[in-house]
PDB file of N, CA and C in Angstrom:
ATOM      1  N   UNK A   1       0.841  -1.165   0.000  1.00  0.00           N
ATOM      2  CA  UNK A   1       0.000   0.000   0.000  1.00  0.00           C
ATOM      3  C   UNK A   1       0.891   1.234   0.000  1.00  0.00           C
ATOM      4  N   UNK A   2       0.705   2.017  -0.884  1.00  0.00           N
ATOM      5  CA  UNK A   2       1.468   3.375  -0.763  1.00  0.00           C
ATOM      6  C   UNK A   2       0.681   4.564  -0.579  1.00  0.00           C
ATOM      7  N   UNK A   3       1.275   5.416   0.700  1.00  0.00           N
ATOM      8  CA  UNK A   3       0.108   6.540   0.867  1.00  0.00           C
ATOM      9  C   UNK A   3       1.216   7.844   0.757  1.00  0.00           C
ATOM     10  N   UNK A   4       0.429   8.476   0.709  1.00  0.00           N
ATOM     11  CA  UNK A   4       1.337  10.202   0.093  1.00  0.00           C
ATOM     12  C   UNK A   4       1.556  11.469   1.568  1.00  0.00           C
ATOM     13  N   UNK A   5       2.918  11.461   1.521  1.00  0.00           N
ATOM     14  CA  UNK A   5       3.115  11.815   3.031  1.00  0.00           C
ATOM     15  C   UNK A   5       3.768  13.169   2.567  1.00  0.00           C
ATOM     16  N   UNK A   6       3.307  14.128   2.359  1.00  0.00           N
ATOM     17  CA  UNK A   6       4.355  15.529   2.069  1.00  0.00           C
ATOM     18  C   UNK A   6       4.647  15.486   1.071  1.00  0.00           C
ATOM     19  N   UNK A   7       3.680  14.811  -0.019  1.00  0.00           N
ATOM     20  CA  UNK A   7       4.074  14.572  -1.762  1.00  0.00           C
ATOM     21  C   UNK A   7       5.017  13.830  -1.918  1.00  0.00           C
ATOM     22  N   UNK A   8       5.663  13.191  -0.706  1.00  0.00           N
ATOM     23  CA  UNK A   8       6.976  11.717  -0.557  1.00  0.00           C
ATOM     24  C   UNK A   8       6.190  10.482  -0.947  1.00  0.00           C
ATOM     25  N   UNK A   9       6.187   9.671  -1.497  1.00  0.00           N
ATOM     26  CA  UNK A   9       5.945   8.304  -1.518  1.00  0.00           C
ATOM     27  C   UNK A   9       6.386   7.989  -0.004  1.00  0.00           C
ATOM     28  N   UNK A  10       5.463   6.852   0.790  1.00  0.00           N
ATOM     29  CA  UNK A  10       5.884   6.372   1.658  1.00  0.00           C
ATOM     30  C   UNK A  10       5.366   4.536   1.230  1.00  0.00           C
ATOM     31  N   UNK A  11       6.120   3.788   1.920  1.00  0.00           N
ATOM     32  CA  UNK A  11       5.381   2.267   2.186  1.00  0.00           C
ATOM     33  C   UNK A  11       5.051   1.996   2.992  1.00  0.00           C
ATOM     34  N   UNK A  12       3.917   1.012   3.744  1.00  0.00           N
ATOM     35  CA  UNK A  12       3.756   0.931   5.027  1.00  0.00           C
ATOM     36  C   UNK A  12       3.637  -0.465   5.004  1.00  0.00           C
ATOM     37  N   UNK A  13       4.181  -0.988   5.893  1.00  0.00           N
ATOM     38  CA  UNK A  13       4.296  -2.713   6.418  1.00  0.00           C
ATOM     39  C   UNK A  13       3.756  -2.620   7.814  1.00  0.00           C
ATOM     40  N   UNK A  14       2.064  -3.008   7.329  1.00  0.00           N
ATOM     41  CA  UNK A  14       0.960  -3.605   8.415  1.00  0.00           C
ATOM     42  C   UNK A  14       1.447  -4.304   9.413  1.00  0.00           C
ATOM     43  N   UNK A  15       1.379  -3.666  10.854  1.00  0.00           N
ATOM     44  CA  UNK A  15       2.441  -4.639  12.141  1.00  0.00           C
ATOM     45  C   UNK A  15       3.288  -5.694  11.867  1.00  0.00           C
ATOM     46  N   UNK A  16       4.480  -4.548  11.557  1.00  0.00           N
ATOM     47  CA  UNK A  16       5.476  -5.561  11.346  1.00  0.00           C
ATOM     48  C   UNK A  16       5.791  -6.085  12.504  1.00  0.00           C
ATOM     49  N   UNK A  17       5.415  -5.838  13.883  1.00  0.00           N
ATOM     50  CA  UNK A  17       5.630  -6.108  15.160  1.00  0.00           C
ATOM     51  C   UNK A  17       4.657  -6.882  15.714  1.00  0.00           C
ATOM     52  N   UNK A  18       3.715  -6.930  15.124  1.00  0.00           N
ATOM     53  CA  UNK A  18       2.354  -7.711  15.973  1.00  0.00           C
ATOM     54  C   UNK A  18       1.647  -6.388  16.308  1.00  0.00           C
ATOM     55  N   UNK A  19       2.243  -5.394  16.734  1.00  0.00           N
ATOM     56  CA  UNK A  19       2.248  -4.058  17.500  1.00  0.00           C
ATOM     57  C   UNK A  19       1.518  -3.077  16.532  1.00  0.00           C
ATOM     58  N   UNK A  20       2.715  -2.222  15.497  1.00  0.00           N
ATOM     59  CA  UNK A  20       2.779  -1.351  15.307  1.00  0.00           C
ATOM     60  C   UNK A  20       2.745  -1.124  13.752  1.00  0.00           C
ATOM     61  N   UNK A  21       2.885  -0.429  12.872  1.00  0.00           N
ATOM     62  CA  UNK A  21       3.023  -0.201  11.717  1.00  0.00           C
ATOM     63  C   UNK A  21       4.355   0.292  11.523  1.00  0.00           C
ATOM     64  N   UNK A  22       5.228  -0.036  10.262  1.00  0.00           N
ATOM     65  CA  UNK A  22       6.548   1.032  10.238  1.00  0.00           C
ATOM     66  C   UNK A  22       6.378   1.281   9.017  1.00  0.00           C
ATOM     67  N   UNK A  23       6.858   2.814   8.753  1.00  0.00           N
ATOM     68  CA  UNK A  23       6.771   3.316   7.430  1.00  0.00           C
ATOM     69  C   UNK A  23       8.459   3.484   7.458  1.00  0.00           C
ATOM     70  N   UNK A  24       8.524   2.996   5.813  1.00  0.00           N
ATOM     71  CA  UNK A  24       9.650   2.924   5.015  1.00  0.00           C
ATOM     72  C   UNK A  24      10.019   4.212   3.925  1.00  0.00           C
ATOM     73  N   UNK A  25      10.972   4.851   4.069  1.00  0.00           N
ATOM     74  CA  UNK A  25      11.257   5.228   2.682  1.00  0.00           C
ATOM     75  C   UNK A  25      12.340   5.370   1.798  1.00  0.00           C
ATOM     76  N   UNK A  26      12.219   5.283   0.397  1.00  0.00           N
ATOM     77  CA  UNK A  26      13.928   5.768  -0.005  1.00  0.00           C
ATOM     78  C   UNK A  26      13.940   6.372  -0.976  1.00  0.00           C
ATOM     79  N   UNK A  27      15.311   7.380  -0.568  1.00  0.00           N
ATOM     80  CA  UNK A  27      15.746   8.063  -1.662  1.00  0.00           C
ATOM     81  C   UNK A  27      16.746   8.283  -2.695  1.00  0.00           C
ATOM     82  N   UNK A  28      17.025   8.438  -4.008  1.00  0.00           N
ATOM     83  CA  UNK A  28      18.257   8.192  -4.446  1.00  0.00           C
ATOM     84  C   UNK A  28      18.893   9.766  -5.143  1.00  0.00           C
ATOM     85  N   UNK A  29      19.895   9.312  -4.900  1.00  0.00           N
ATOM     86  CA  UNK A  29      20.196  10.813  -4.931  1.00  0.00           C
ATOM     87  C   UNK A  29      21.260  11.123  -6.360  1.00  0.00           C
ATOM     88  N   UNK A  30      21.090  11.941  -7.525  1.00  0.00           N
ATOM     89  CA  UNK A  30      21.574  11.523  -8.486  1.00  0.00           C
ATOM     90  C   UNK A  30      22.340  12.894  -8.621  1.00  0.00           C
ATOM     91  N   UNK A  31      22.663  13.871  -7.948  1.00  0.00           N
ATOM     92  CA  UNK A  31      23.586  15.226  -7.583  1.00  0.00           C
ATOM     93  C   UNK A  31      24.790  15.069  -8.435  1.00  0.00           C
ATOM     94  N   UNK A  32      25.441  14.021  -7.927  1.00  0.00           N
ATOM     95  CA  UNK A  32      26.728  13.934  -8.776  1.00  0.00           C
ATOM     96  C   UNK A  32      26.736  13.114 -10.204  1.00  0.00           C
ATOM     97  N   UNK A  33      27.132  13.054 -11.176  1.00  0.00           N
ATOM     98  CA  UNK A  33      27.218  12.536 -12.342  1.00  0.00           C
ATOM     99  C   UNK A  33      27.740  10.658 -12.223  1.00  0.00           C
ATOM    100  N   UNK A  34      28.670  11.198 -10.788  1.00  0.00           N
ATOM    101  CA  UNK A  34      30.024   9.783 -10.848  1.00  0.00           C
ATOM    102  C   UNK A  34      29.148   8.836 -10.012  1.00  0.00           C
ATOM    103  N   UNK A  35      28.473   9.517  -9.642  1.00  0.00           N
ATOM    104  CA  UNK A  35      28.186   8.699  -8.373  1.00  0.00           C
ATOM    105  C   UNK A  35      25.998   9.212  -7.959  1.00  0.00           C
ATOM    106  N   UNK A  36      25.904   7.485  -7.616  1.00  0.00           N
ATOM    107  CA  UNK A  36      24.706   7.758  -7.061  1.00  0.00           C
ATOM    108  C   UNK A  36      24.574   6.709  -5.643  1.00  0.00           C
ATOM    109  N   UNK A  37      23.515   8.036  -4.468  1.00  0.00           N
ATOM    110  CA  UNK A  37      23.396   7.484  -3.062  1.00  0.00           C
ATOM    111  C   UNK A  37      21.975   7.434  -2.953  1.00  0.00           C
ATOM    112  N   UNK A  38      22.055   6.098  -2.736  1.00  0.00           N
ATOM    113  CA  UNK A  38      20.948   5.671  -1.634  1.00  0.00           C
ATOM    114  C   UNK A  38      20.816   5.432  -0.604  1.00  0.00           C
ATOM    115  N   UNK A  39      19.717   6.086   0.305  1.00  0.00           N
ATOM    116  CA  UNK A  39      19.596   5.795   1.251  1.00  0.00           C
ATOM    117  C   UNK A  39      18.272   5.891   1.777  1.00  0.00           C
ATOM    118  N   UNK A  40      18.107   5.001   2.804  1.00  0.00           N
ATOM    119  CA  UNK A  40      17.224   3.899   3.357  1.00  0.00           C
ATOM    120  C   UNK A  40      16.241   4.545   4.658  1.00  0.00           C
ATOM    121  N   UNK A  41      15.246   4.837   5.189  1.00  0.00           N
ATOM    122  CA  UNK A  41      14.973   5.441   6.433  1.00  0.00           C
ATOM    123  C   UNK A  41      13.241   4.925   7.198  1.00  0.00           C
ATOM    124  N   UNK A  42      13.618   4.439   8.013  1.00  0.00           N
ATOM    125  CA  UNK A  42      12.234   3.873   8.677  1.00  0.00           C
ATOM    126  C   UNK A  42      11.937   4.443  10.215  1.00  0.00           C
ATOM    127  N   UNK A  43      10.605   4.078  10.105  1.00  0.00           N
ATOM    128  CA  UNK A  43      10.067   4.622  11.174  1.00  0.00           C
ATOM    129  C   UNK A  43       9.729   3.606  12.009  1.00  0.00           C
ATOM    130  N   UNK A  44       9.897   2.715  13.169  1.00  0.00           N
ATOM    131  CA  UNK A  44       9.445   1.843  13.448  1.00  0.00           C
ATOM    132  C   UNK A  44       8.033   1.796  14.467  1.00  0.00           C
ATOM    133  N   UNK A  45       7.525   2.727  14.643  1.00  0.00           N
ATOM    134  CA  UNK A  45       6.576   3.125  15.689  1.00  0.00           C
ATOM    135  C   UNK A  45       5.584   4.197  15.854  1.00  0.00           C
ATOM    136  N   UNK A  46       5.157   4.380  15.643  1.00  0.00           N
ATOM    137  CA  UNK A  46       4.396   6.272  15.883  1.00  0.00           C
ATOM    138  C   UNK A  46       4.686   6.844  17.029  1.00  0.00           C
ATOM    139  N   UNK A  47       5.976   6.050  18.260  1.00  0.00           N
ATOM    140  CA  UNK A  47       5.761   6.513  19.179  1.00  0.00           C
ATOM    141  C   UNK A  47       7.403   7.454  18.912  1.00  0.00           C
ATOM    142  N   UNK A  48       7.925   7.060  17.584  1.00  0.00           N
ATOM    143  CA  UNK A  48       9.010   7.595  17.597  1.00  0.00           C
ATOM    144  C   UNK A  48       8.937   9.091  16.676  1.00  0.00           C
ATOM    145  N   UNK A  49       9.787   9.899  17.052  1.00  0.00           N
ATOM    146  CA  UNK A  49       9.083  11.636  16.470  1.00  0.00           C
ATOM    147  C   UNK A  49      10.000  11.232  15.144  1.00  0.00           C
ATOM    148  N   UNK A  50      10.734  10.887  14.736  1.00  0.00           N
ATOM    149  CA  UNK A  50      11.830  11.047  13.669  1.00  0.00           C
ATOM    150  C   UNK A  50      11.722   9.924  12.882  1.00  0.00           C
ATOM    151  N   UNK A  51      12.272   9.914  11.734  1.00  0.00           N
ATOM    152  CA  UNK A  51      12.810   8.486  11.048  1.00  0.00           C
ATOM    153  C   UNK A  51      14.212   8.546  10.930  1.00  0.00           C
ATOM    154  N   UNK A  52      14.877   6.619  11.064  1.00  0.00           N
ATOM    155  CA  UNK A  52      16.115   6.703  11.288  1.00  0.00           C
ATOM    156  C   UNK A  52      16.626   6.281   9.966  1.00  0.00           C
ATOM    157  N   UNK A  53      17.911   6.823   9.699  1.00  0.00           N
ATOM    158  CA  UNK A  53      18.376   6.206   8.241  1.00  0.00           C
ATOM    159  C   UNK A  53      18.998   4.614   9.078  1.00  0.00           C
ATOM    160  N   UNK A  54      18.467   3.651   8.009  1.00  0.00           N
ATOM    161  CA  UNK A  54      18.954   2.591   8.102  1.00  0.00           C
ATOM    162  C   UNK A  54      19.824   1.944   7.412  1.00  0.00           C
ATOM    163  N   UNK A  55      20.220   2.713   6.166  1.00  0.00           N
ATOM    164  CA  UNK A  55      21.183   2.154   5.058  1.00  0.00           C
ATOM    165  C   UNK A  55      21.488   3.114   4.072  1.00  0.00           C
ATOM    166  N   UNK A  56      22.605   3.054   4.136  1.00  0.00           N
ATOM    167  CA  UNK A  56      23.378   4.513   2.979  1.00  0.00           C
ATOM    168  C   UNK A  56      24.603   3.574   2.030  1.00  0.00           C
ATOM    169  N   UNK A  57      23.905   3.424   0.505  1.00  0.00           N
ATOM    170  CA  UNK A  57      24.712   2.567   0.076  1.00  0.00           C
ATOM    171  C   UNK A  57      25.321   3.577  -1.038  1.00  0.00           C
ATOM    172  N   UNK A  58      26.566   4.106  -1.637  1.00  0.00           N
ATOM    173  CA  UNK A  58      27.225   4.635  -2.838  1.00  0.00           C
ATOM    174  C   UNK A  58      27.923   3.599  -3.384  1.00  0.00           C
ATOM    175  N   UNK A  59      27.443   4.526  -4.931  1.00  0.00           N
ATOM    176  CA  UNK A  59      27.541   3.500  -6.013  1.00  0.00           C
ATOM    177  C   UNK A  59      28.630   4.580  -7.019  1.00  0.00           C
ATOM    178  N   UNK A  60      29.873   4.094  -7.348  1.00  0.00           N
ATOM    179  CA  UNK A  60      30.231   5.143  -7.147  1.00  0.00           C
ATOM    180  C   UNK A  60      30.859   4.763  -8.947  1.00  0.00           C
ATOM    181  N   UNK A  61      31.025   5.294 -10.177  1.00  0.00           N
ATOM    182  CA  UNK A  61      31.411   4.920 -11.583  1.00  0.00           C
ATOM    183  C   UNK A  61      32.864   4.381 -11.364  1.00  0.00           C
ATOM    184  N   UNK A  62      33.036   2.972 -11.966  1.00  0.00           N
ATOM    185  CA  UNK A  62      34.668   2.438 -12.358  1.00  0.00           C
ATOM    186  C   UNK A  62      35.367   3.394 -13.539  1.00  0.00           C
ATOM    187  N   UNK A  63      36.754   3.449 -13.261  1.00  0.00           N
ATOM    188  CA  UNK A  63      36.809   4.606 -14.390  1.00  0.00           C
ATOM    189  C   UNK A  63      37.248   3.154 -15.085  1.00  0.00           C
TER     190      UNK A  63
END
């Protein structure tokens, strides 16, 4: 299911805890020509105010 959070795409995975809902999101970041970053950021709770990055992967051109 994808719902629209600040014109962001978000995903949401229905209690992934038994508990709670966590929303997922990612972004890729294409700034530099050589190189592109992704990175990863979830929310695991509504009880948490922030989302945490969970994965920052660069991909970076072989010359």
């Amino acid at each position: 299911m994808i719902r629209r959070v600040s014109s962001k795409p978000a995903l949401i995975f229905p209690l992934e805890d038994g508990v709670n809902d966590e929303t997922v999101r990612a972004i890729f970041s294409l700034k530099d020509p050589n190189k592109i970053v992704y990175t990863h950021y979830s929310m695991r709770s509504p009880k948490e105010m922030s989302q945490r990055v969970d994965l920052e992967i660069v991909l970076t051109r072989a010359r």
